[in-house]
N, C-alpha and C. Protein backbone atom coordinates (compact mmCIF):
# COMPACT_ATOMS: atom_id res chain seq x y z
N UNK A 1 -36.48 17.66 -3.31
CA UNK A 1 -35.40 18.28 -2.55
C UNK A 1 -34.11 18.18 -3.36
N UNK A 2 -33.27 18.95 -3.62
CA UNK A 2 -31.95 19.23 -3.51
C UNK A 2 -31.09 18.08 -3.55
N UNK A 3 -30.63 17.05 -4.99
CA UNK A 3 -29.91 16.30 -4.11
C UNK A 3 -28.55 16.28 -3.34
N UNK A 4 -28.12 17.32 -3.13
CA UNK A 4 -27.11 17.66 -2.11
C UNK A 4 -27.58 17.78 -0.72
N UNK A 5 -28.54 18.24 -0.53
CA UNK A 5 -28.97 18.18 0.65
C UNK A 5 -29.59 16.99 1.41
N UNK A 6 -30.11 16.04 0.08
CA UNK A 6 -30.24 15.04 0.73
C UNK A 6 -29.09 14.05 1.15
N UNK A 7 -28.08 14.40 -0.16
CA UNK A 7 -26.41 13.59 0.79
C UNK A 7 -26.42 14.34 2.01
N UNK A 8 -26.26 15.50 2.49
CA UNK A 8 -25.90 16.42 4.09
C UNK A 8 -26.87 15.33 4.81
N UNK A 9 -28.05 14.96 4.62
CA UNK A 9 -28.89 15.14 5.67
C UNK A 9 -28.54 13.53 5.49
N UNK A 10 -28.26 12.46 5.04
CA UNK A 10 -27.80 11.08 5.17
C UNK A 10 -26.35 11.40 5.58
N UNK A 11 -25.79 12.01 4.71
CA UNK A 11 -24.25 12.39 5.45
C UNK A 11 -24.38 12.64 6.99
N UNK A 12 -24.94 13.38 7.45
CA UNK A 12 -25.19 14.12 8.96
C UNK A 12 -25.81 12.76 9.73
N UNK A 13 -26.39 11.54 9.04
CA UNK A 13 -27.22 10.57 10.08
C UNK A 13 -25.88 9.75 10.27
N UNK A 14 -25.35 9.65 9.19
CA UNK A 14 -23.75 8.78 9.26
C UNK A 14 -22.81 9.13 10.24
N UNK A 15 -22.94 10.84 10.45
CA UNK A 15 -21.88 10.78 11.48
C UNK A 15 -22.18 11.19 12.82
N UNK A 16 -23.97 11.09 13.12
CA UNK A 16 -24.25 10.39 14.18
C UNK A 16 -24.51 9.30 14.55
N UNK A 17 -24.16 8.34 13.68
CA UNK A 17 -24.02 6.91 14.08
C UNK A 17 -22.63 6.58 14.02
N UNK A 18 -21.75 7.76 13.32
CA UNK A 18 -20.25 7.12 13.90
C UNK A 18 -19.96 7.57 15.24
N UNK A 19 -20.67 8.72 15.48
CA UNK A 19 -20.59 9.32 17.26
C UNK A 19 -20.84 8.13 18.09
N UNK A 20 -22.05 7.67 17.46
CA UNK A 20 -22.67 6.69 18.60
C UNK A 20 -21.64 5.75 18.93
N UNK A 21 -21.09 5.01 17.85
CA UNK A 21 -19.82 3.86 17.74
C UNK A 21 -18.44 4.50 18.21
N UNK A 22 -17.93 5.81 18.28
CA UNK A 22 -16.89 6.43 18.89
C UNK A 22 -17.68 6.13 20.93
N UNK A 23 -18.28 6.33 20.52
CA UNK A 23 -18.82 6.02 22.18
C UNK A 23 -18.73 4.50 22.74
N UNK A 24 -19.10 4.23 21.76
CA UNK A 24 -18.89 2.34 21.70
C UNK A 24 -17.31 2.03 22.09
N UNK A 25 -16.75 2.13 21.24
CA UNK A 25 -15.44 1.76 21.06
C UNK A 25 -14.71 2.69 22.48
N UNK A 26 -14.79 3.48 22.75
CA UNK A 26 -14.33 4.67 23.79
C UNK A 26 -14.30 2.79 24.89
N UNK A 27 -15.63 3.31 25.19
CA UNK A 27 -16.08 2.08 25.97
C UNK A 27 -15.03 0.37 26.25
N UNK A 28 -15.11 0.28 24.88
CA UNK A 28 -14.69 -1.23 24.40
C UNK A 28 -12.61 -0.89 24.91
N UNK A 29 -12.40 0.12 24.85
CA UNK A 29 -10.88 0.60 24.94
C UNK A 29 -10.57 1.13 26.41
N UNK A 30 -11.46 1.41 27.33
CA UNK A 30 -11.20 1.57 28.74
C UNK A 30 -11.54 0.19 29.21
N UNK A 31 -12.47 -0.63 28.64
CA UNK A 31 -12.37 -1.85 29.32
C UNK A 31 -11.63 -2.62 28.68
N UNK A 32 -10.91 -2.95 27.98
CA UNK A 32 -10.06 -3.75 27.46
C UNK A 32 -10.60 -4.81 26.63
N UNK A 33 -11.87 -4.52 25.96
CA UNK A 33 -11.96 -5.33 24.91
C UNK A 33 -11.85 -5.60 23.77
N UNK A 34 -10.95 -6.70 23.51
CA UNK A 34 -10.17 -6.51 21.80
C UNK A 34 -11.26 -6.88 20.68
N UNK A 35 -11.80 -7.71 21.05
CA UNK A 35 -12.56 -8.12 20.37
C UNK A 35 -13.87 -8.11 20.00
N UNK A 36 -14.41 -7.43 21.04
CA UNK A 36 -15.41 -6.06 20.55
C UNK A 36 -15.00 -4.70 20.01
N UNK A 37 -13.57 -4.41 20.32
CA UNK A 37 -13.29 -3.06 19.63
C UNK A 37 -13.25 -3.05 18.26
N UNK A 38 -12.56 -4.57 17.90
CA UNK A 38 -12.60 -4.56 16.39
C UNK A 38 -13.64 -4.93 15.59
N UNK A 39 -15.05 -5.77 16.11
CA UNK A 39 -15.99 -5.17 16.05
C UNK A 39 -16.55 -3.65 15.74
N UNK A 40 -16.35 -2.89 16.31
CA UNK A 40 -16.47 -1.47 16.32
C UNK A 40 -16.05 -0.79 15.04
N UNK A 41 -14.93 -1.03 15.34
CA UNK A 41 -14.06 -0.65 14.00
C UNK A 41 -14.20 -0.57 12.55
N UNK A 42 -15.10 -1.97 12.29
CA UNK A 42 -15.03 -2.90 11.70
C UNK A 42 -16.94 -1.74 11.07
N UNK A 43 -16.97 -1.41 12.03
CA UNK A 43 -19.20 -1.08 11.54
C UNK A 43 -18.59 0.40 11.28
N UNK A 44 -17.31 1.04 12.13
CA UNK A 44 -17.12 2.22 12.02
C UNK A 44 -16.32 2.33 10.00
N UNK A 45 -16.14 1.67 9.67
CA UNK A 45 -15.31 1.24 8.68
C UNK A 45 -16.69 1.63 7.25
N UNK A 46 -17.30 0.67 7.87
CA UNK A 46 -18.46 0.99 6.99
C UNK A 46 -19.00 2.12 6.65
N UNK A 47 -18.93 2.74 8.09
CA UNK A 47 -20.15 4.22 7.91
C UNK A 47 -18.90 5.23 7.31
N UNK A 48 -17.85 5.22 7.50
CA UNK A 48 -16.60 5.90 6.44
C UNK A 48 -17.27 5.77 5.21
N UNK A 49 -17.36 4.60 5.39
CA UNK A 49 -17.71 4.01 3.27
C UNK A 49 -19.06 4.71 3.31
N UNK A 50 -20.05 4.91 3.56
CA UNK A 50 -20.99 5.63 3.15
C UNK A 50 -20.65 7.00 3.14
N UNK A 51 -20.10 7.67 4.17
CA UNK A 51 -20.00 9.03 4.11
C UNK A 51 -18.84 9.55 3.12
N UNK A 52 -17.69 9.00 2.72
CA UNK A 52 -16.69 8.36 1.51
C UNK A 52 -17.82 8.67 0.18
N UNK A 53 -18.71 7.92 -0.12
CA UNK A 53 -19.72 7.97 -1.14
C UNK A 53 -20.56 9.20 -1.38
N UNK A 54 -21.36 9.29 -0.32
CA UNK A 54 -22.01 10.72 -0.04
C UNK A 54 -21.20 11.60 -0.64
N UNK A 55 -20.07 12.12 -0.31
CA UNK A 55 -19.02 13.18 -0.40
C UNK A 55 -19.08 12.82 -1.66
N UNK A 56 -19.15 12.13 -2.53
CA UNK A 56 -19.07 12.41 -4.41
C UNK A 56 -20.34 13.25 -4.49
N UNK A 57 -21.43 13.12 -3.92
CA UNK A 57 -22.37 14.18 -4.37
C UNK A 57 -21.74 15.71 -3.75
N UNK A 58 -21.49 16.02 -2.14
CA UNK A 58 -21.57 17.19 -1.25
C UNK A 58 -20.47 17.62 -2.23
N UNK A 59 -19.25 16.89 -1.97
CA UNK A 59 -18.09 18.06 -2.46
C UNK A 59 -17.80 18.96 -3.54
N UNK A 60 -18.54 18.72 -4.58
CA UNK A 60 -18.54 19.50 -5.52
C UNK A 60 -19.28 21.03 -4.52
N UNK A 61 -20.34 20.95 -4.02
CA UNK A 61 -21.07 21.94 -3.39
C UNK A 61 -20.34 22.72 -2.05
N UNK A 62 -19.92 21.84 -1.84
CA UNK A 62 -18.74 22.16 -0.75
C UNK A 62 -17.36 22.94 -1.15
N UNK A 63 -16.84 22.74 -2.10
CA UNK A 63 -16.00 23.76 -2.83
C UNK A 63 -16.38 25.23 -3.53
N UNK A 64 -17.63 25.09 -3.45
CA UNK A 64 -17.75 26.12 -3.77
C UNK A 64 -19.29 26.78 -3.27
N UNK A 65 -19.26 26.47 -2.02
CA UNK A 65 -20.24 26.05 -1.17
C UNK A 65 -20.90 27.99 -1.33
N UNK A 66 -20.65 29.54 -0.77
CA UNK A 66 -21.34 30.10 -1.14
C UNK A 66 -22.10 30.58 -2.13
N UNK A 67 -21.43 30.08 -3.33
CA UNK A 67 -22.42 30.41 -4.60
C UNK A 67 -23.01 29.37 -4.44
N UNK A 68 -23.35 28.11 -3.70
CA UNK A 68 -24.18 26.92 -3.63
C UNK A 68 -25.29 27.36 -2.92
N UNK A 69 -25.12 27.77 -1.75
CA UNK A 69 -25.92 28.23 -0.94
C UNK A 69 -26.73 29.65 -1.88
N UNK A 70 -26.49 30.40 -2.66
CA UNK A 70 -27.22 31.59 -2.86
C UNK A 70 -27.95 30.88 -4.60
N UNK A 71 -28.03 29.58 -4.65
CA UNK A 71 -28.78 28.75 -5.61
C UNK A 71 -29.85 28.42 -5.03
N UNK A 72 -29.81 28.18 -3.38
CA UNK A 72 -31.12 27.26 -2.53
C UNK A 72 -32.11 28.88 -2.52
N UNK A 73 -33.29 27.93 -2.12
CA UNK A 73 -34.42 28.74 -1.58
C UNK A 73 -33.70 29.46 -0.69
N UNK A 74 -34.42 30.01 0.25
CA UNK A 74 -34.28 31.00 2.03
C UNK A 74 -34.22 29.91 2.29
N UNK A 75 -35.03 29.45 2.90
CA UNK A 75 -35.52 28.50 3.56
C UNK A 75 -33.88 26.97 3.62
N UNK A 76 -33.79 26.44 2.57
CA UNK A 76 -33.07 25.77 2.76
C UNK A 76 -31.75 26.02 2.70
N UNK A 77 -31.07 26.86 2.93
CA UNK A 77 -30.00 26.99 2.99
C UNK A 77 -29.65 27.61 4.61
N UNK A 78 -30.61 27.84 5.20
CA UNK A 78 -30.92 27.74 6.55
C UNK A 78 -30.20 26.23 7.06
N UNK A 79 -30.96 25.37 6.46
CA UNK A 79 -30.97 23.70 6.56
C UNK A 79 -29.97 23.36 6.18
N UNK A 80 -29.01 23.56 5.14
CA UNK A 80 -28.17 23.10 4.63
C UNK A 80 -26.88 23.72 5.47
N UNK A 81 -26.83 24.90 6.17
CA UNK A 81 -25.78 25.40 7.10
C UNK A 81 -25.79 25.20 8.05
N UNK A 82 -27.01 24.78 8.78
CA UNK A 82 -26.88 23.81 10.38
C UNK A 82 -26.38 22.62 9.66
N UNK A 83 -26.81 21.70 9.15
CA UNK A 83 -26.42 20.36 9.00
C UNK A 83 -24.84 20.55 8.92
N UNK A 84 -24.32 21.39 8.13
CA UNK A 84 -22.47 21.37 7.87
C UNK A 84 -22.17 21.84 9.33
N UNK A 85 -22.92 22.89 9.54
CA UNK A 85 -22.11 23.11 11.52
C UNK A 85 -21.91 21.31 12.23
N UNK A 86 -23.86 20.97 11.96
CA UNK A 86 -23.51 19.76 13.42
C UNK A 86 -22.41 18.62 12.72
N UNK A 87 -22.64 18.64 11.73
CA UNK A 87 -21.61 17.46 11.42
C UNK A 87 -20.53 18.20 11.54
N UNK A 88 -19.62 19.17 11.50
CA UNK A 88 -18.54 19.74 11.93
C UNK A 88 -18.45 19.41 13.60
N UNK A 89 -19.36 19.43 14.02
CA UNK A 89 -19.12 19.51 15.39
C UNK A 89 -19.41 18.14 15.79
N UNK A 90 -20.07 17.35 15.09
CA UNK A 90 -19.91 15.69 15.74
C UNK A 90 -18.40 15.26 14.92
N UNK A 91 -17.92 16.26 13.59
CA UNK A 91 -16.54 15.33 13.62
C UNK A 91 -15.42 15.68 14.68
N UNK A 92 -15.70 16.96 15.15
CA UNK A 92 -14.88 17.42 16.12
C UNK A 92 -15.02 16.15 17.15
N UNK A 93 -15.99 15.85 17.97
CA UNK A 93 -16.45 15.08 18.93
C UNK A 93 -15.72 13.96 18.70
N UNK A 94 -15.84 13.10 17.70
CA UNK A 94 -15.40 11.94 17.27
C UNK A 94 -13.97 11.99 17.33
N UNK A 95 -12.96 13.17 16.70
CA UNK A 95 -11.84 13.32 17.44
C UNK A 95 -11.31 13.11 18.04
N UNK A 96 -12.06 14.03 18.92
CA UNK A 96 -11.56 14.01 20.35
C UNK A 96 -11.26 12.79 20.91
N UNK A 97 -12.69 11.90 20.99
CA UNK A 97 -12.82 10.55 21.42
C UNK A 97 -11.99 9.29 20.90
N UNK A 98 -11.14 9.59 19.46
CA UNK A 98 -10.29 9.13 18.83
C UNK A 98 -9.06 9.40 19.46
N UNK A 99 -8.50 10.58 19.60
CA UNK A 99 -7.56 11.24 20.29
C UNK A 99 -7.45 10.28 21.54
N UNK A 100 -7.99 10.60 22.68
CA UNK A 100 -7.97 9.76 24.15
C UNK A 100 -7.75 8.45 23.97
N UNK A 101 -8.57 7.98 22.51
CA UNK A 101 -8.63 6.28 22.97
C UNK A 101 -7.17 5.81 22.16
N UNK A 102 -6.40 6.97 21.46
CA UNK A 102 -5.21 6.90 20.63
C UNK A 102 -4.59 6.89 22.20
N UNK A 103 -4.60 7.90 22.99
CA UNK A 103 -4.02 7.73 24.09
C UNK A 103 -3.62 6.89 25.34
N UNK A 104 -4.93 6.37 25.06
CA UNK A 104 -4.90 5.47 26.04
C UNK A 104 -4.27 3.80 25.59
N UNK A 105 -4.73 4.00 24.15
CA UNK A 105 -3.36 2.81 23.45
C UNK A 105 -2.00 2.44 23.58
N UNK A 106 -2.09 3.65 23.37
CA UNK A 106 -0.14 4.07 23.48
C UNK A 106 0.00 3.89 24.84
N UNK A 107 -0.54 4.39 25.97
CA UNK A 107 0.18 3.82 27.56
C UNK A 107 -0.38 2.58 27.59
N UNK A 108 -1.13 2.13 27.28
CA UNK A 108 -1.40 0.19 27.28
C UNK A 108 -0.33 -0.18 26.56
N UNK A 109 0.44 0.06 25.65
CA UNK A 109 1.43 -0.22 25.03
C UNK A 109 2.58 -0.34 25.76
N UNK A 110 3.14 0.80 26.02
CA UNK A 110 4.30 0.91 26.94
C UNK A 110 4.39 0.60 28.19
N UNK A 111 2.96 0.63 28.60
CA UNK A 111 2.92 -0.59 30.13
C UNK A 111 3.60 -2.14 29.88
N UNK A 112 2.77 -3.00 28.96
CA UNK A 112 3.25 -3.97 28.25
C UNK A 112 4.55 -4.00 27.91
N UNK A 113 5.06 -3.37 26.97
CA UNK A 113 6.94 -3.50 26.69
C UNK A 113 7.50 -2.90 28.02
N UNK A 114 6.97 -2.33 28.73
CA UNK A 114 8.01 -2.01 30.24
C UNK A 114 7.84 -3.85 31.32
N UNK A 115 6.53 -3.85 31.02
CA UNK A 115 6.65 -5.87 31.73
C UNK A 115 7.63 -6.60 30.81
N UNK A 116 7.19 -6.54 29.76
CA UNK A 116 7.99 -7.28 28.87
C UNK A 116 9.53 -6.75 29.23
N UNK A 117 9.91 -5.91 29.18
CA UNK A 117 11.50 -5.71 29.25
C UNK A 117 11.41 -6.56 30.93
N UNK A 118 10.92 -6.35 31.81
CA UNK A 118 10.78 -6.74 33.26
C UNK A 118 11.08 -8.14 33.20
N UNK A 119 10.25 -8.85 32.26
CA UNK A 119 10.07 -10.06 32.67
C UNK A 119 11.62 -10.79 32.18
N UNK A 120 11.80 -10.48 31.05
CA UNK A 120 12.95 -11.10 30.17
C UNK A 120 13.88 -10.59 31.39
N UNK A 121 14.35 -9.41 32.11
CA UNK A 121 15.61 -9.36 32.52
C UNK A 121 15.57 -10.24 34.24
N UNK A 122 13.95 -10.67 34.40
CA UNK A 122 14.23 -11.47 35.54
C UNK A 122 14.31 -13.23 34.94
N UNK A 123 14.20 -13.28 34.00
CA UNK A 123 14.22 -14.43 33.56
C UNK A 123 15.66 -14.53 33.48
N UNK A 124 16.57 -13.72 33.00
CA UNK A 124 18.03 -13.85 32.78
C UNK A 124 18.79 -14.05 33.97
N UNK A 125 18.09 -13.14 35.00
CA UNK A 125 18.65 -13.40 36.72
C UNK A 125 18.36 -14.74 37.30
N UNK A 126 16.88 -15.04 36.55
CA UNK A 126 17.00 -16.71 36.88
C UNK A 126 18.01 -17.74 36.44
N UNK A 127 17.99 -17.19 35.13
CA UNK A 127 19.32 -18.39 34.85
C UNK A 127 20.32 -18.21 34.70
N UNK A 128 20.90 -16.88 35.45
CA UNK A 128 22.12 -16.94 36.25
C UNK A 128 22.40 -17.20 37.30
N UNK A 129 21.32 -17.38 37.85
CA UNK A 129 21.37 -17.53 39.34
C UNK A 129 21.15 -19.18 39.71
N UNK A 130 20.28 -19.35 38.55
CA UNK A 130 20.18 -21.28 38.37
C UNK A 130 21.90 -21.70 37.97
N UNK A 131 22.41 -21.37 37.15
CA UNK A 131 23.42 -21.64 36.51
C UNK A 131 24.64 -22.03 37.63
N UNK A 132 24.65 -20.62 38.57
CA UNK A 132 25.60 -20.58 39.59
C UNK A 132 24.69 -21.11 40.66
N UNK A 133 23.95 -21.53 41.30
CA UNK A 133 23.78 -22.61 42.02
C UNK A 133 23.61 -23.90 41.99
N UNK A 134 23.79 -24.60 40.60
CA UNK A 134 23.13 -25.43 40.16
C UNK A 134 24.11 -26.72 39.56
N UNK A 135 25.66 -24.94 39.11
CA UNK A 135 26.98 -26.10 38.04
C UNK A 135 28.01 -26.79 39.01
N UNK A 136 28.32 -27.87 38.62
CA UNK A 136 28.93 -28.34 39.31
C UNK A 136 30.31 -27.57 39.03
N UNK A 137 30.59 -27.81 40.17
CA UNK A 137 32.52 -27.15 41.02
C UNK A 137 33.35 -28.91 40.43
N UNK A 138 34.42 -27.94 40.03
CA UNK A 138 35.44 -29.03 40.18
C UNK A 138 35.54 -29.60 41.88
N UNK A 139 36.24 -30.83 42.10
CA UNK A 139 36.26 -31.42 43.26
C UNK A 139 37.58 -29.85 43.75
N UNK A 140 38.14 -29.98 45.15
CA UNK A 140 38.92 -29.23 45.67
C UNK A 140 39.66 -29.90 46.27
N UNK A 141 40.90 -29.95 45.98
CA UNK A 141 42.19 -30.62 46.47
C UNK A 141 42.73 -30.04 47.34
N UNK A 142 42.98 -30.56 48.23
CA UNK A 142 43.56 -30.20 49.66
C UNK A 142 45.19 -30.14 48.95
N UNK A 143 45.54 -29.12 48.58
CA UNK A 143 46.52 -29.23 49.05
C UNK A 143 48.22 -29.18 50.08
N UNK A 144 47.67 -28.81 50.84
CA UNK A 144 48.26 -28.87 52.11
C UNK A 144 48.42 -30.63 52.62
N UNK A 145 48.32 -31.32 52.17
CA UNK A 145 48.33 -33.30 52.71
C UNK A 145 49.27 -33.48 52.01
């Protein structure tokens, strides 16, 4: 076989196992787990690095991908143009699922610094409010005696 096609067709298993881990992590980021997300991250990191590698074989073929395609048999270039659709369309997917969980970061974020601003300005009301109930008054002289 073709070895370009055999990068597509390991390329294409890579980025259904980064789908699978965008699903993971999706997961790990609506429930709030840090430390499985970076986990996630961490395997998603990897399969970059393979598909990173792969791409030294595809891209040459990929730049100049129709005179590539009219080099293959019939037959495989059939094969070789689904595989670039679905992986187009699982990177789309992965996106997306990147996108939302980018989203849903950012308002976990600003929930947090809106407590945080909350907390500090009731902490300051505390110790003004400790301060003035708390300092002693000069004594008060009658003076009228």
């Amino acid at each position: 076989m073709d070895p370009t096609l055999t990068a597509l067709q390991r390329q294409l298993a890579c980025y259904h196992k980064l789908a699978q881990l965008a699903d993971v992590q999706h997961t790990c980021v609506e429930q709030n787990r840090t430390r499985d997300l970076m986990q996630i991250l961490g395997q998603r990191q990897e399969v970059l690095d393979q598909i990173a590698d792969l791409e030294q074989v595809i891209g040459p073929a990929k730049r100049r991908w129709s005179d590539y395609l009219t080099e293959l048999p019939a037959d495989d270039r059939g094969v070789a143009e689904k595989m670039l659709a679905e992986t187009r369309q699982l990177l789309e997917r992965i996106t997306r699922v990147d996108t939302d969980d980018s989203l849903i970061l950012q308002q976990r974020k600003l929930s947090v610094s809106r407590d945080v601003q909350r907390t500090i300005v009731a902490q300051r009301v505390n110790r003004s409010y400790a301060a003035a109930a708390y300092m002693k008054r000069p004594a008060s002289v009658d003076v009228q005696k």
